[in-house]
C-alpha atoms as a PDB file:
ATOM      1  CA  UNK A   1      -5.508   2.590   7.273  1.00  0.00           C
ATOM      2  CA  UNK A   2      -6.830   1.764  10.957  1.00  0.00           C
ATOM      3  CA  UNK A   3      -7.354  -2.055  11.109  1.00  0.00           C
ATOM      4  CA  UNK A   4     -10.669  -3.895   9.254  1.00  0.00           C
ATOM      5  CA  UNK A   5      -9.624  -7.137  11.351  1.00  0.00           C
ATOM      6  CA  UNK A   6     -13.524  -6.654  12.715  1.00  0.00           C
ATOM      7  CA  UNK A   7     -15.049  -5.082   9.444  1.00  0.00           C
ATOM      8  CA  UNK A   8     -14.181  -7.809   7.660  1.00  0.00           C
ATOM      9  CA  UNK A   9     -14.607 -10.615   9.050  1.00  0.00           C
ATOM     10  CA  UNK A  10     -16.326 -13.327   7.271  1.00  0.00           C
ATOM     11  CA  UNK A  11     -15.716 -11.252   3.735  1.00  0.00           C
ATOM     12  CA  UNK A  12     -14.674 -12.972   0.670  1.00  0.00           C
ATOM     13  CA  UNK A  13     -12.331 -11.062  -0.933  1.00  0.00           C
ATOM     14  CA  UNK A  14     -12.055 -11.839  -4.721  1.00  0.00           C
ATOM     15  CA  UNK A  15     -10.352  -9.678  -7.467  1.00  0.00           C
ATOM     16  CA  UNK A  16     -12.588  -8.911 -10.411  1.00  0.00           C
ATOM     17  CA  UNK A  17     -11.409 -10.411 -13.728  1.00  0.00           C
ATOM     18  CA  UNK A  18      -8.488  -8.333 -15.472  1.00  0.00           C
ATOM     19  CA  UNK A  19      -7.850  -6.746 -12.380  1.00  0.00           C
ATOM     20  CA  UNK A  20      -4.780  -4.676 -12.289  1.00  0.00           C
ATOM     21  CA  UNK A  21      -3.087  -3.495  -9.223  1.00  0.00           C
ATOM     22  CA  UNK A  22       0.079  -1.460  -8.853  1.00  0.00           C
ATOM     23  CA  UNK A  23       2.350  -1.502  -5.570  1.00  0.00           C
ATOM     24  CA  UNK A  24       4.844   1.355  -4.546  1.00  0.00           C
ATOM     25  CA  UNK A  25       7.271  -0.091  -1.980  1.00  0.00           C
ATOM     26  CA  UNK A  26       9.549   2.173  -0.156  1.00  0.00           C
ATOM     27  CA  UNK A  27      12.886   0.485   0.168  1.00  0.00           C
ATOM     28  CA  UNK A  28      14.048   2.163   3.236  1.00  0.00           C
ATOM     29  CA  UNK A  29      13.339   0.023   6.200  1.00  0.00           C
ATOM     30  CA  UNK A  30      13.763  -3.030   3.707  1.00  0.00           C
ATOM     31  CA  UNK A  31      12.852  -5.871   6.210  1.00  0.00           C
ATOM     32  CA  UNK A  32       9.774  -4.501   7.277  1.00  0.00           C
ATOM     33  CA  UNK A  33       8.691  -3.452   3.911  1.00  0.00           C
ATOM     34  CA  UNK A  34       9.308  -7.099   2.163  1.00  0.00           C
ATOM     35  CA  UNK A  35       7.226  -8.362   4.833  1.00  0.00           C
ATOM     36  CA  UNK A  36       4.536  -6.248   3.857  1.00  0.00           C
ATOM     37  CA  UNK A  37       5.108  -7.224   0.428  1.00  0.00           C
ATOM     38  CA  UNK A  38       5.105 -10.774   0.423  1.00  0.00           C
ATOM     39  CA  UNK A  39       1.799 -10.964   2.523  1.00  0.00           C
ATOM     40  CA  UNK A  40       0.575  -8.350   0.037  1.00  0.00           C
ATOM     41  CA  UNK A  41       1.392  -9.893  -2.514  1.00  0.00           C
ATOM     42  CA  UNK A  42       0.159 -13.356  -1.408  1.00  0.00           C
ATOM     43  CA  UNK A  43      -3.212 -12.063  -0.619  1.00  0.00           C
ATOM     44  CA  UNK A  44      -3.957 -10.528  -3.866  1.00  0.00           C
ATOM     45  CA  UNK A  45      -3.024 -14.110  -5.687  1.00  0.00           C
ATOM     46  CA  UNK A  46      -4.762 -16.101  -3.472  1.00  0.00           C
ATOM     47  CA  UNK A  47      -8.071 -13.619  -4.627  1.00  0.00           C
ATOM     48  CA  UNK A  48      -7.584 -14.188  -7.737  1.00  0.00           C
ATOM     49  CA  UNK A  49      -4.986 -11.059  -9.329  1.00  0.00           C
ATOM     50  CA  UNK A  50      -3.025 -12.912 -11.872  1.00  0.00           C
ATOM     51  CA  UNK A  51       0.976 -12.530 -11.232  1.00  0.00           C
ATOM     52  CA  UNK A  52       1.174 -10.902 -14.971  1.00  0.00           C
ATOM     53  CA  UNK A  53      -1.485  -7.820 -13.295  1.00  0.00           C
ATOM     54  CA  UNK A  54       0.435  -6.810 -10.329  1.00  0.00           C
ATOM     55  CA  UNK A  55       3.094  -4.147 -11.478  1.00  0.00           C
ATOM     56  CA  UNK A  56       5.710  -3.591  -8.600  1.00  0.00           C
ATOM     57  CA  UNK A  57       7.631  -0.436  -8.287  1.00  0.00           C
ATOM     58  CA  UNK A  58      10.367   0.670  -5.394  1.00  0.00           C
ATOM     59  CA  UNK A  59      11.313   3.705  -4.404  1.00  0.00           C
ATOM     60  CA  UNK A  60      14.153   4.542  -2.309  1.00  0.00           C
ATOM     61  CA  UNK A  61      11.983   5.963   0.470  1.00  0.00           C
ATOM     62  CA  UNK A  62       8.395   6.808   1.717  1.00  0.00           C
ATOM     63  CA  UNK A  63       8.994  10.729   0.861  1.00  0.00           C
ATOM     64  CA  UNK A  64       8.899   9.092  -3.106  1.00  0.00           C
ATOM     65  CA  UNK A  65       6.119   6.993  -2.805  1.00  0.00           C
ATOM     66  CA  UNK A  66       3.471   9.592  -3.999  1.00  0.00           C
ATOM     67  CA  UNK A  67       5.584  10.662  -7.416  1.00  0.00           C
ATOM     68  CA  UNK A  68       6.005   6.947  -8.108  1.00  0.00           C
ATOM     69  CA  UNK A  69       2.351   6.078  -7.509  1.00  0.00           C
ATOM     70  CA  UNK A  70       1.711   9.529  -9.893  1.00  0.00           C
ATOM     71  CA  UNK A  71       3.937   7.976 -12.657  1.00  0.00           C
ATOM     72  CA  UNK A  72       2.833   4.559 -12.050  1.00  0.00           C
ATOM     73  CA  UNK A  73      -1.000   5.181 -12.641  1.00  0.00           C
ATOM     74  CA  UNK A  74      -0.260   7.403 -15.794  1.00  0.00           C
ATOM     75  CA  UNK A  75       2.038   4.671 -17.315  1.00  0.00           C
ATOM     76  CA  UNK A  76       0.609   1.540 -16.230  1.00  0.00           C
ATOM     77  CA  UNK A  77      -3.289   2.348 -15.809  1.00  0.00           C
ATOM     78  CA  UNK A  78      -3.743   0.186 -12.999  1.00  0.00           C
ATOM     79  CA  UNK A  79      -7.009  -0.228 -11.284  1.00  0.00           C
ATOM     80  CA  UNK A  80      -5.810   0.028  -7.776  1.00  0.00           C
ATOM     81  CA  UNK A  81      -2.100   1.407  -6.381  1.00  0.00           C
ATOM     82  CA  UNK A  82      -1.045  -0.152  -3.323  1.00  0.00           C
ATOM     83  CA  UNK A  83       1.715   2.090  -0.961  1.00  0.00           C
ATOM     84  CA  UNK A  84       4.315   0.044   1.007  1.00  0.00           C
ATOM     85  CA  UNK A  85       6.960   1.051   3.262  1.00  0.00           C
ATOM     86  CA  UNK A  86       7.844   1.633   6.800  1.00  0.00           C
ATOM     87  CA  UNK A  87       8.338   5.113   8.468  1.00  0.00           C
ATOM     88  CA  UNK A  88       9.941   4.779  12.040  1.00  0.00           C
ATOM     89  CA  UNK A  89      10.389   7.704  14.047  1.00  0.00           C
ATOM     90  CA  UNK A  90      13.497   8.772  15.163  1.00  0.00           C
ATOM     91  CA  UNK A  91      14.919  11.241  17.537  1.00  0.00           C
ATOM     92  CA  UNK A  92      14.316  14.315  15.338  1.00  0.00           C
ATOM     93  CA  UNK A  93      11.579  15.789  13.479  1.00  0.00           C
ATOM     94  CA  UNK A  94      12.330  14.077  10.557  1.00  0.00           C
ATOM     95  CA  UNK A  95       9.695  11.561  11.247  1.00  0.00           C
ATOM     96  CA  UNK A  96       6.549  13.971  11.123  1.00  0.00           C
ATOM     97  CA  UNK A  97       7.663  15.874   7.835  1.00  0.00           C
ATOM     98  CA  UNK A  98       8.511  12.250   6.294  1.00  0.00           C
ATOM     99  CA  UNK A  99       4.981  10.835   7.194  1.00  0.00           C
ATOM    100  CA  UNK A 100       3.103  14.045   7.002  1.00  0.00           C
ATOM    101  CA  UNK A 101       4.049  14.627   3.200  1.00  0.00           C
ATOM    102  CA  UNK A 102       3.869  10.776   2.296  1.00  0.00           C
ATOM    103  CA  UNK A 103       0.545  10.088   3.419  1.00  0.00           C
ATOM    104  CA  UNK A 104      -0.872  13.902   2.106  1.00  0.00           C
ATOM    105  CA  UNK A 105       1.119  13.238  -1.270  1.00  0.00           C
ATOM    106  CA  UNK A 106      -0.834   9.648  -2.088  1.00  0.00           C
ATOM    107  CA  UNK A 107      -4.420  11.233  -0.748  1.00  0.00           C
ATOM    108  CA  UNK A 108      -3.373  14.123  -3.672  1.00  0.00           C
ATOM    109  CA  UNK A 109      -2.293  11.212  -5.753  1.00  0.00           C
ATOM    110  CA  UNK A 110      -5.605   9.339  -5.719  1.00  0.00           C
ATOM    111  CA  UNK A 111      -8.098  12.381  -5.708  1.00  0.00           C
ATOM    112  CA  UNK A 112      -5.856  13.984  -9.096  1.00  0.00           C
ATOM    113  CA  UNK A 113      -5.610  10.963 -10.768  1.00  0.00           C
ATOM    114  CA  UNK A 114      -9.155   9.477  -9.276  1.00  0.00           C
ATOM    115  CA  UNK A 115      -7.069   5.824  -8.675  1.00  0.00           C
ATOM    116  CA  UNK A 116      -7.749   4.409  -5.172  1.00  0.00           C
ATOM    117  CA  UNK A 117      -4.200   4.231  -3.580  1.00  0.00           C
ATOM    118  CA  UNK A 118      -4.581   1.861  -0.775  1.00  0.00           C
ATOM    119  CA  UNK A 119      -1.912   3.795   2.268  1.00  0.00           C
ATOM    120  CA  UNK A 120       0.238   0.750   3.557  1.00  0.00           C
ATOM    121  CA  UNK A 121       2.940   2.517   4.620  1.00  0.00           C
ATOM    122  CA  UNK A 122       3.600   1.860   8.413  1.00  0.00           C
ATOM    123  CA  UNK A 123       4.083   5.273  10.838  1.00  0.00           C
ATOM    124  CA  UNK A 124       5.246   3.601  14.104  1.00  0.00           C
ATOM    125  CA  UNK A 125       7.715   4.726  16.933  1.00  0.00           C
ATOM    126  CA  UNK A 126       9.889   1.842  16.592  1.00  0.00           C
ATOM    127  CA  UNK A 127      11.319  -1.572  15.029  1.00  0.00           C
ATOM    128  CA  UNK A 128       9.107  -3.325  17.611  1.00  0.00           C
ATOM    129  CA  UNK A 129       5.908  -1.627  16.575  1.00  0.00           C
ATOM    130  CA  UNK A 130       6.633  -1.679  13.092  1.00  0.00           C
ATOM    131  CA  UNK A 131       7.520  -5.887  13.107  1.00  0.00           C
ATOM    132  CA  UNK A 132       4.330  -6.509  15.228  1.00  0.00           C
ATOM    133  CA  UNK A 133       2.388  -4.237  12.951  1.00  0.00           C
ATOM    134  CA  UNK A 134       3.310  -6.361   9.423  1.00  0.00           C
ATOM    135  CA  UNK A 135      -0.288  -7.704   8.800  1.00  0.00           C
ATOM    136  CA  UNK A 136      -0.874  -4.570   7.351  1.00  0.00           C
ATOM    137  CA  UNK A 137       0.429  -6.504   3.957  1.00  0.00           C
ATOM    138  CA  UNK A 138      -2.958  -8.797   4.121  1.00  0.00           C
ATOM    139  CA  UNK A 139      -4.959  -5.606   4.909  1.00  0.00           C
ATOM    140  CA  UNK A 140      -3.638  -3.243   2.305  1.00  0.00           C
ATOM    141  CA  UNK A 141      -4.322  -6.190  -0.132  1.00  0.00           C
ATOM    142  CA  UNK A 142      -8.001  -6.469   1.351  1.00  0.00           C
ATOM    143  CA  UNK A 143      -8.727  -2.885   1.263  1.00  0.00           C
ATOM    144  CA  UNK A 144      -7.677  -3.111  -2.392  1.00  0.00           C
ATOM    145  CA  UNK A 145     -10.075  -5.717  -3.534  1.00  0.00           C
ATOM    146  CA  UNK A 146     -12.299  -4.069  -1.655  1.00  0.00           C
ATOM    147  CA  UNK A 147     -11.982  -0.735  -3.343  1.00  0.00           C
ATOM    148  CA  UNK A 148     -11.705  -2.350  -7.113  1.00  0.00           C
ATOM    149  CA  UNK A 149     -15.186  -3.578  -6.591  1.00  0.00           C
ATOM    150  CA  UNK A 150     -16.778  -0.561  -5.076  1.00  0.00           C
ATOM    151  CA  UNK A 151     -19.614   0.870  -6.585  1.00  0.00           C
ATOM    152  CA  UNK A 152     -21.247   3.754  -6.377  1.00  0.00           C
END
């Protein structure tokens, strides 16, 4: 998710009635990620998503976020999945598998299962990028709302 800072500008975001929204949060990186979450989370109330409609789920990292998004959408029928978490690179390769296979995962995720899943998950090089890169939380929300009303 690049940033809509300039996209939306001037938008109203509000969540259609009933609206149901999931959220995967990857527990590794666990400061970063309940950043992410609170401002998430914050946004989507303030829109209008009653507390009762958002359905929270953690994982213990961002390699599980697709199978919990899977398991969330055929359990919980939400309208929208939101994936959380932080991926920061290390000195191996682990990094690119990690990200590669998360991010590819929720795009399977959402075409299978034809669920928007709204990629939150930070991909940065390190702690520094990752804290100054936390508004992501209000954007995932944003792009969430965003997607729930789309119409085609």
């Amino acid at each position: 998710m690049s940033s809509i800072k300039k996209n939306i500008a001037g938008k109203q975001f509000i969540a259609k009635k009933g609206l149901k929204v999931g959220i995967v949060q990857s527990e590794y990186n666990s400061e970063i990620g309940e950043i992410l979450l609170k401002s998430c989370r914050k946004t989507l109330l303030k829109a209008g998503v009653l507390e009762k409609n958002i359905q929270l789920t953690n994982v213990p990292g961002a390699f599980e976020i697709p199978y919990a998004c899977q398991k969330m959408i055929q359990s919980k029928k939400p309208d929208v999945v939101i994936a959380l978490g932080a991926i920061i690179k290390g000195g191996t390769p682990h990094f690119d598998y990690i990200a590669s296979t998360c991010s590819a995962g929720i795009m399977d995720v959402s075409l299978n299962t034809e669920v928007p899943i709204v990629f939150g998950v930070l991909t940065t090089n390190n702690l520094a990028q990752a804290k100054a890169r936390t508004g992501k939380g209000v954007e995932a929300a944003q792009t969430a709302l965003q997607l729930s009303n789309l119409k085609l």
